[in-house]
PDB file of N, CA and C in Angstrom:
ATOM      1  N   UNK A   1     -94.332 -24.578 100.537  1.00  0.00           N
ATOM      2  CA  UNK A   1     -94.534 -25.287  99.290  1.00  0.00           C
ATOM      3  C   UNK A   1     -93.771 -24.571  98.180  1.00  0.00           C
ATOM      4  N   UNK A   2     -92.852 -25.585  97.534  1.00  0.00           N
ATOM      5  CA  UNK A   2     -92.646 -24.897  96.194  1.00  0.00           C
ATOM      6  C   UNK A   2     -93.234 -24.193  95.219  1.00  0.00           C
ATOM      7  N   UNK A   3     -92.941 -23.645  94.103  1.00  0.00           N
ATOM      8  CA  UNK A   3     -93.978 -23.626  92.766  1.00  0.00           C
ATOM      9  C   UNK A   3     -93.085 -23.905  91.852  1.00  0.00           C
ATOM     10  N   UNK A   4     -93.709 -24.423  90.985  1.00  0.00           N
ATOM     11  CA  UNK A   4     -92.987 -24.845  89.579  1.00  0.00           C
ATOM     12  C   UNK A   4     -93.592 -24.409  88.559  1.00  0.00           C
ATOM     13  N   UNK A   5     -92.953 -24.022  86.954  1.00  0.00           N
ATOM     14  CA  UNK A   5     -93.896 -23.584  85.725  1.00  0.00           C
ATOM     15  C   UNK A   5     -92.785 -24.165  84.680  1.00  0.00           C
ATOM     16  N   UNK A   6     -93.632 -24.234  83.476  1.00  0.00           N
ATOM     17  CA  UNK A   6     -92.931 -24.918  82.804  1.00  0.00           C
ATOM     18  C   UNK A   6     -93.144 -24.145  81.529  1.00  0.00           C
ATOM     19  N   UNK A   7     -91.795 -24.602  81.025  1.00  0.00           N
ATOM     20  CA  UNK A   7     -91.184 -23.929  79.572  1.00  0.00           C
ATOM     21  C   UNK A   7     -90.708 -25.196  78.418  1.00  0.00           C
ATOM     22  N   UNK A   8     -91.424 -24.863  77.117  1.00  0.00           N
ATOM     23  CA  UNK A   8     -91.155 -25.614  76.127  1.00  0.00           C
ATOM     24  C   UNK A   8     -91.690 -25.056  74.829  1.00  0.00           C
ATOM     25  N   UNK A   9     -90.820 -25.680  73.575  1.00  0.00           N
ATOM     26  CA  UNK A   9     -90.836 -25.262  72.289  1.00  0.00           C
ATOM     27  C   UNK A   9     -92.088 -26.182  71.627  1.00  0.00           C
ATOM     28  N   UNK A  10     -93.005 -25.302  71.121  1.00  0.00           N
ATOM     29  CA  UNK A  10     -93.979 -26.230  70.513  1.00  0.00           C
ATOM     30  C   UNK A  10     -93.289 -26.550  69.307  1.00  0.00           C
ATOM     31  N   UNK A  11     -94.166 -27.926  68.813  1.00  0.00           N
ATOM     32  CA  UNK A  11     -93.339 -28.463  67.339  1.00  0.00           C
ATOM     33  C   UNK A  11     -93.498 -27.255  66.284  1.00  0.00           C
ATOM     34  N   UNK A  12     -94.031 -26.366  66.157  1.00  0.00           N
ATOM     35  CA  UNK A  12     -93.828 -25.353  64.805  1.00  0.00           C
ATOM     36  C   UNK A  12     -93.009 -24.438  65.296  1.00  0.00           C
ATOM     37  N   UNK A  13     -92.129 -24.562  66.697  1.00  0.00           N
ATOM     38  CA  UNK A  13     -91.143 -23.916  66.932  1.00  0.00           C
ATOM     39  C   UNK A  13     -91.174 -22.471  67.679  1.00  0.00           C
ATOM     40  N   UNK A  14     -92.137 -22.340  68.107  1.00  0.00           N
ATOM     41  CA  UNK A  14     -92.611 -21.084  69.414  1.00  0.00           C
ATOM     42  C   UNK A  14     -92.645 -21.263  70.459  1.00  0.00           C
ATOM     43  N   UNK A  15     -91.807 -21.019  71.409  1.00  0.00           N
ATOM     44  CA  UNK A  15     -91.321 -20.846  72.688  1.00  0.00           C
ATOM     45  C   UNK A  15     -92.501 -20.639  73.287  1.00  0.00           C
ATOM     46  N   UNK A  16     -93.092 -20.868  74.481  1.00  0.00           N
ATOM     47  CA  UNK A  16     -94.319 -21.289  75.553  1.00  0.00           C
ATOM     48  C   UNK A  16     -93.562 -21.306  76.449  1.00  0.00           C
ATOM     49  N   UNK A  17     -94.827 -20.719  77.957  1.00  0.00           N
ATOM     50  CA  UNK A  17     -94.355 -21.108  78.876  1.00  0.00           C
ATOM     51  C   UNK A  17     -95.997 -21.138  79.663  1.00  0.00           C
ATOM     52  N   UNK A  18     -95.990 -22.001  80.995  1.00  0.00           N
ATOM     53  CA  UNK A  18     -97.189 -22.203  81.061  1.00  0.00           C
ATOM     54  C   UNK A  18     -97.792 -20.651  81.874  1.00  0.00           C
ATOM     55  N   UNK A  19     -98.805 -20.320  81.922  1.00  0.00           N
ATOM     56  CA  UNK A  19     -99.934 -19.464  82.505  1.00  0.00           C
ATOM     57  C   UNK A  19    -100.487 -19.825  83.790  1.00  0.00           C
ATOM     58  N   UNK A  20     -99.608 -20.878  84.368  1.00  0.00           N
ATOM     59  CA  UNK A  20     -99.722 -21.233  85.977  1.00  0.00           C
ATOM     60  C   UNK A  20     -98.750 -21.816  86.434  1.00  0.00           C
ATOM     61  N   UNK A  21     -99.102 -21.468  87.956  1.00  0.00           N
ATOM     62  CA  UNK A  21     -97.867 -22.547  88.727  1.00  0.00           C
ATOM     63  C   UNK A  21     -98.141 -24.195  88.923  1.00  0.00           C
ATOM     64  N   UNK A  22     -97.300 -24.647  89.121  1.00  0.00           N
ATOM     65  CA  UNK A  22     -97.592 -26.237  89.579  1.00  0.00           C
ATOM     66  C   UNK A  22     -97.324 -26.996  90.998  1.00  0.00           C
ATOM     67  N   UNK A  23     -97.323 -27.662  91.771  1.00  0.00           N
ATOM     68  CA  UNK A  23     -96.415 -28.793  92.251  1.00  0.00           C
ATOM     69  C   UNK A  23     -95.750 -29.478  91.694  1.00  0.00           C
ATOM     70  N   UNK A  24     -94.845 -29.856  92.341  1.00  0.00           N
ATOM     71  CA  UNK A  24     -93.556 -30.819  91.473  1.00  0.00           C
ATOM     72  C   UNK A  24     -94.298 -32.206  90.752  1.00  0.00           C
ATOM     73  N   UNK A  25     -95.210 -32.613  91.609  1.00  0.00           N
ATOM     74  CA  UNK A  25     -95.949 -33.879  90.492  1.00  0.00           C
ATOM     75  C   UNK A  25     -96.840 -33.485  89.823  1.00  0.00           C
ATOM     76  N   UNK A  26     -97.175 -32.383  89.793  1.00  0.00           N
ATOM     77  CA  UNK A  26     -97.845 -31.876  88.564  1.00  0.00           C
ATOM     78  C   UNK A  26     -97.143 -31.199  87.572  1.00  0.00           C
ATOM     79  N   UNK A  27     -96.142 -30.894  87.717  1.00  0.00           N
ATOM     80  CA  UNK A  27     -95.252 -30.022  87.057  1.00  0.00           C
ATOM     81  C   UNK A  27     -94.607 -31.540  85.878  1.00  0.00           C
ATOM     82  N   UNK A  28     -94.455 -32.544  86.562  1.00  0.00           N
ATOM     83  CA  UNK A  28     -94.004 -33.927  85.950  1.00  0.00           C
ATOM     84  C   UNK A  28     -94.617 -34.645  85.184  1.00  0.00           C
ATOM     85  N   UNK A  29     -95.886 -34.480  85.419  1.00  0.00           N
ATOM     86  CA  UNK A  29     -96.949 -35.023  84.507  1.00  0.00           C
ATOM     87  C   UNK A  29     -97.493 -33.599  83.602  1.00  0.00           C
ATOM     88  N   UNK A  30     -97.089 -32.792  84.040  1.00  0.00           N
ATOM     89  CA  UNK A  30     -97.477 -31.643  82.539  1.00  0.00           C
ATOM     90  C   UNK A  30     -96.375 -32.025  81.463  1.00  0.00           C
ATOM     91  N   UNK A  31     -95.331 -32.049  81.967  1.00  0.00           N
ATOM     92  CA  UNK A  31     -93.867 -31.958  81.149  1.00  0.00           C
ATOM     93  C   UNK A  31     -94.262 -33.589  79.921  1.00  0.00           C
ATOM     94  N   UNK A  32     -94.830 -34.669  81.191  1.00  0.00           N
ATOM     95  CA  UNK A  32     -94.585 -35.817  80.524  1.00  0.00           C
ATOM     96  C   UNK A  32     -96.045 -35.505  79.273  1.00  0.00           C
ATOM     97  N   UNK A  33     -97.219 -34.889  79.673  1.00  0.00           N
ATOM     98  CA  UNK A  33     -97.805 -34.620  78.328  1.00  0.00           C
ATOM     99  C   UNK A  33     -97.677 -34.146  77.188  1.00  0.00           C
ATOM    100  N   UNK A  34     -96.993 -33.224  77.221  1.00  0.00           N
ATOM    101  CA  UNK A  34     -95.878 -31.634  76.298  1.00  0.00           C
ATOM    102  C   UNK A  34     -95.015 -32.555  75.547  1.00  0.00           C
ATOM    103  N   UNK A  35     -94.190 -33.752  76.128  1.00  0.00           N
ATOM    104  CA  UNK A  35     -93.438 -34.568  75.321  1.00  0.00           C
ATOM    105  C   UNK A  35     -94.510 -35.335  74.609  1.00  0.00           C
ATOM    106  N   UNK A  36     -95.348 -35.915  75.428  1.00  0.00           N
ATOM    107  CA  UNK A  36     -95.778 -36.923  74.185  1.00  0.00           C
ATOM    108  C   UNK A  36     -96.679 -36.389  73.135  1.00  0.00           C
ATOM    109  N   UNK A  37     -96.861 -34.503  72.948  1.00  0.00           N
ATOM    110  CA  UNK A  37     -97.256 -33.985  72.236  1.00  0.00           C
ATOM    111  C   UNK A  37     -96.283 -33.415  71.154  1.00  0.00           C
ATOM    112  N   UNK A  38     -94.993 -33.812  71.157  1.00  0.00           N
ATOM    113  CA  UNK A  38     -94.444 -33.415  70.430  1.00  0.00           C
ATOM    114  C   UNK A  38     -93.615 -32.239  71.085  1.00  0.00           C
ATOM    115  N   UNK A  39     -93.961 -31.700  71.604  1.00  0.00           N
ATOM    116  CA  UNK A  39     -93.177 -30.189  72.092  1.00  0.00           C
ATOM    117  C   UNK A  39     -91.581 -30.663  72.548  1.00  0.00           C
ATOM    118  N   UNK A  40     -90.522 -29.786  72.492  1.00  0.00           N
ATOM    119  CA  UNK A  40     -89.414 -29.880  72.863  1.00  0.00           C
ATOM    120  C   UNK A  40     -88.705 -28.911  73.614  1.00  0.00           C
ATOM    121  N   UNK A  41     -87.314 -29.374  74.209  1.00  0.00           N
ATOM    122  CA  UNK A  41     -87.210 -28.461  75.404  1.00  0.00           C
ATOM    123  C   UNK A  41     -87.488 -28.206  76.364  1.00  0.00           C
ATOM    124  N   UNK A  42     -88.514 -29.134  76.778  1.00  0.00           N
ATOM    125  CA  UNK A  42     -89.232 -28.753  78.211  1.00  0.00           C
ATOM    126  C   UNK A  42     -88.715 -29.078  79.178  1.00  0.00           C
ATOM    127  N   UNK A  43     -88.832 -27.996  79.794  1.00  0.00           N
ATOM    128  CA  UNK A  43     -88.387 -27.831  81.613  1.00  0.00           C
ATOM    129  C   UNK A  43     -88.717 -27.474  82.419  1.00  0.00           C
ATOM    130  N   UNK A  44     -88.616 -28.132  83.201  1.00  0.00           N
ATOM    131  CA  UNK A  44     -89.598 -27.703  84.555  1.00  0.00           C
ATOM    132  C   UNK A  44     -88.990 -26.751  85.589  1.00  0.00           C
ATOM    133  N   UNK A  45     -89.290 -25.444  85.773  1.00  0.00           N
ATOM    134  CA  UNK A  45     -88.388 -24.115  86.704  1.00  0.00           C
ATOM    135  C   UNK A  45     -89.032 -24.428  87.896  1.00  0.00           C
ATOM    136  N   UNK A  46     -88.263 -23.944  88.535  1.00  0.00           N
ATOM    137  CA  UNK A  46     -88.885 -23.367  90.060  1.00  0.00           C
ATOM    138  C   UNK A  46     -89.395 -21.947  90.045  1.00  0.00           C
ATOM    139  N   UNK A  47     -90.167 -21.586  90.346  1.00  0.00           N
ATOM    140  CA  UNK A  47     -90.712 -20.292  90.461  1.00  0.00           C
ATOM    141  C   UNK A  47     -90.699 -19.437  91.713  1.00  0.00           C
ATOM    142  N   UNK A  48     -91.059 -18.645  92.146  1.00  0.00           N
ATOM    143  CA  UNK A  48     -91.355 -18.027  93.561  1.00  0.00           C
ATOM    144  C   UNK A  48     -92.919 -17.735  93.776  1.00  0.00           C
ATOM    145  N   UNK A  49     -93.353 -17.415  94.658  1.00  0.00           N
ATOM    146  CA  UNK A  49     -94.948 -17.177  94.495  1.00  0.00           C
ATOM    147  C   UNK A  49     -95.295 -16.249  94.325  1.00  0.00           C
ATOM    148  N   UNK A  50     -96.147 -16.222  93.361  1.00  0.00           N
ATOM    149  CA  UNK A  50     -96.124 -15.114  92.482  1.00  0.00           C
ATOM    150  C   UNK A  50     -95.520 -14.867  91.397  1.00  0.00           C
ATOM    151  N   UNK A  51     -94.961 -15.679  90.952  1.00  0.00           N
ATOM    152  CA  UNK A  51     -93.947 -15.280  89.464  1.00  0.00           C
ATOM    153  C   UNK A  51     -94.380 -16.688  88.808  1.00  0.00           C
ATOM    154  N   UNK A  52     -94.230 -16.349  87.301  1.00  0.00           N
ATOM    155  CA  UNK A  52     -94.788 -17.375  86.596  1.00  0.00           C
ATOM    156  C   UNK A  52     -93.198 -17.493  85.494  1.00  0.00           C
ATOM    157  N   UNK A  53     -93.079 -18.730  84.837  1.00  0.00           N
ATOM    158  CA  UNK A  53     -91.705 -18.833  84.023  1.00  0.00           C
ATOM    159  C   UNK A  53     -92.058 -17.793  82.742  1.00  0.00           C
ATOM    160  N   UNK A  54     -91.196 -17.840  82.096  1.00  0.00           N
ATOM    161  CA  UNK A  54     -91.348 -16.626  81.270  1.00  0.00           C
ATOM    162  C   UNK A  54     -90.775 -17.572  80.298  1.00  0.00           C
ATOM    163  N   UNK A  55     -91.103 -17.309  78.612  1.00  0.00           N
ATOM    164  CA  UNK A  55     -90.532 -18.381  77.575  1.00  0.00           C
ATOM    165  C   UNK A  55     -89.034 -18.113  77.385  1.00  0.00           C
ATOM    166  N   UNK A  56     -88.547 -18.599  76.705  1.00  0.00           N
ATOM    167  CA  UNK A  56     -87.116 -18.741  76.256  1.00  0.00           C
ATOM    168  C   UNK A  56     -87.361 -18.162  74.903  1.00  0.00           C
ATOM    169  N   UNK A  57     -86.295 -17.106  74.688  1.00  0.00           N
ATOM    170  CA  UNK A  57     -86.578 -15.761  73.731  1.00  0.00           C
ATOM    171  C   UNK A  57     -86.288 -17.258  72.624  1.00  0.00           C
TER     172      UNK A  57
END
C-alpha cells in the first residue's frame, strides 16, 4: 500500500502539512476539502511508511 500526506497554504498564508498519512482516495477527498476551504497549493505527496510530508518553507 502506498501512503500519501498532504501539503497546502492556508488562506492567511502559512504553509501546513497534514499530521497523517492517507490512501490515495482519501488523500483526494482531503485535498478536495482544503480547496473548498480556501487553502491553496495543495498537493498530494507520496510518502514512505513512516514519514509524514513536511510543509513548504
Amino acid at each position: 500500500m502506498k501512503n500519501y500526506g498532504l501539503t497546502w497554504t492556508d488562506p492567511d498564508g502559512t504553509s501546513r502539512a497534514a499530521a497523517v498519512s492517507y490512501d490515495k482516495a482519501s488523500a483526494d477527498e482531503r485535498k478536495a476539502r482544503l480547496e473548498a476551504d480556501g487553502c491553496t497549493a495543495v498537493e498530494v505527496v507520496e510518502t514512505k511508511p513512516g514519514e509524514l510530508a513536511q510543509p513548504r518553507d
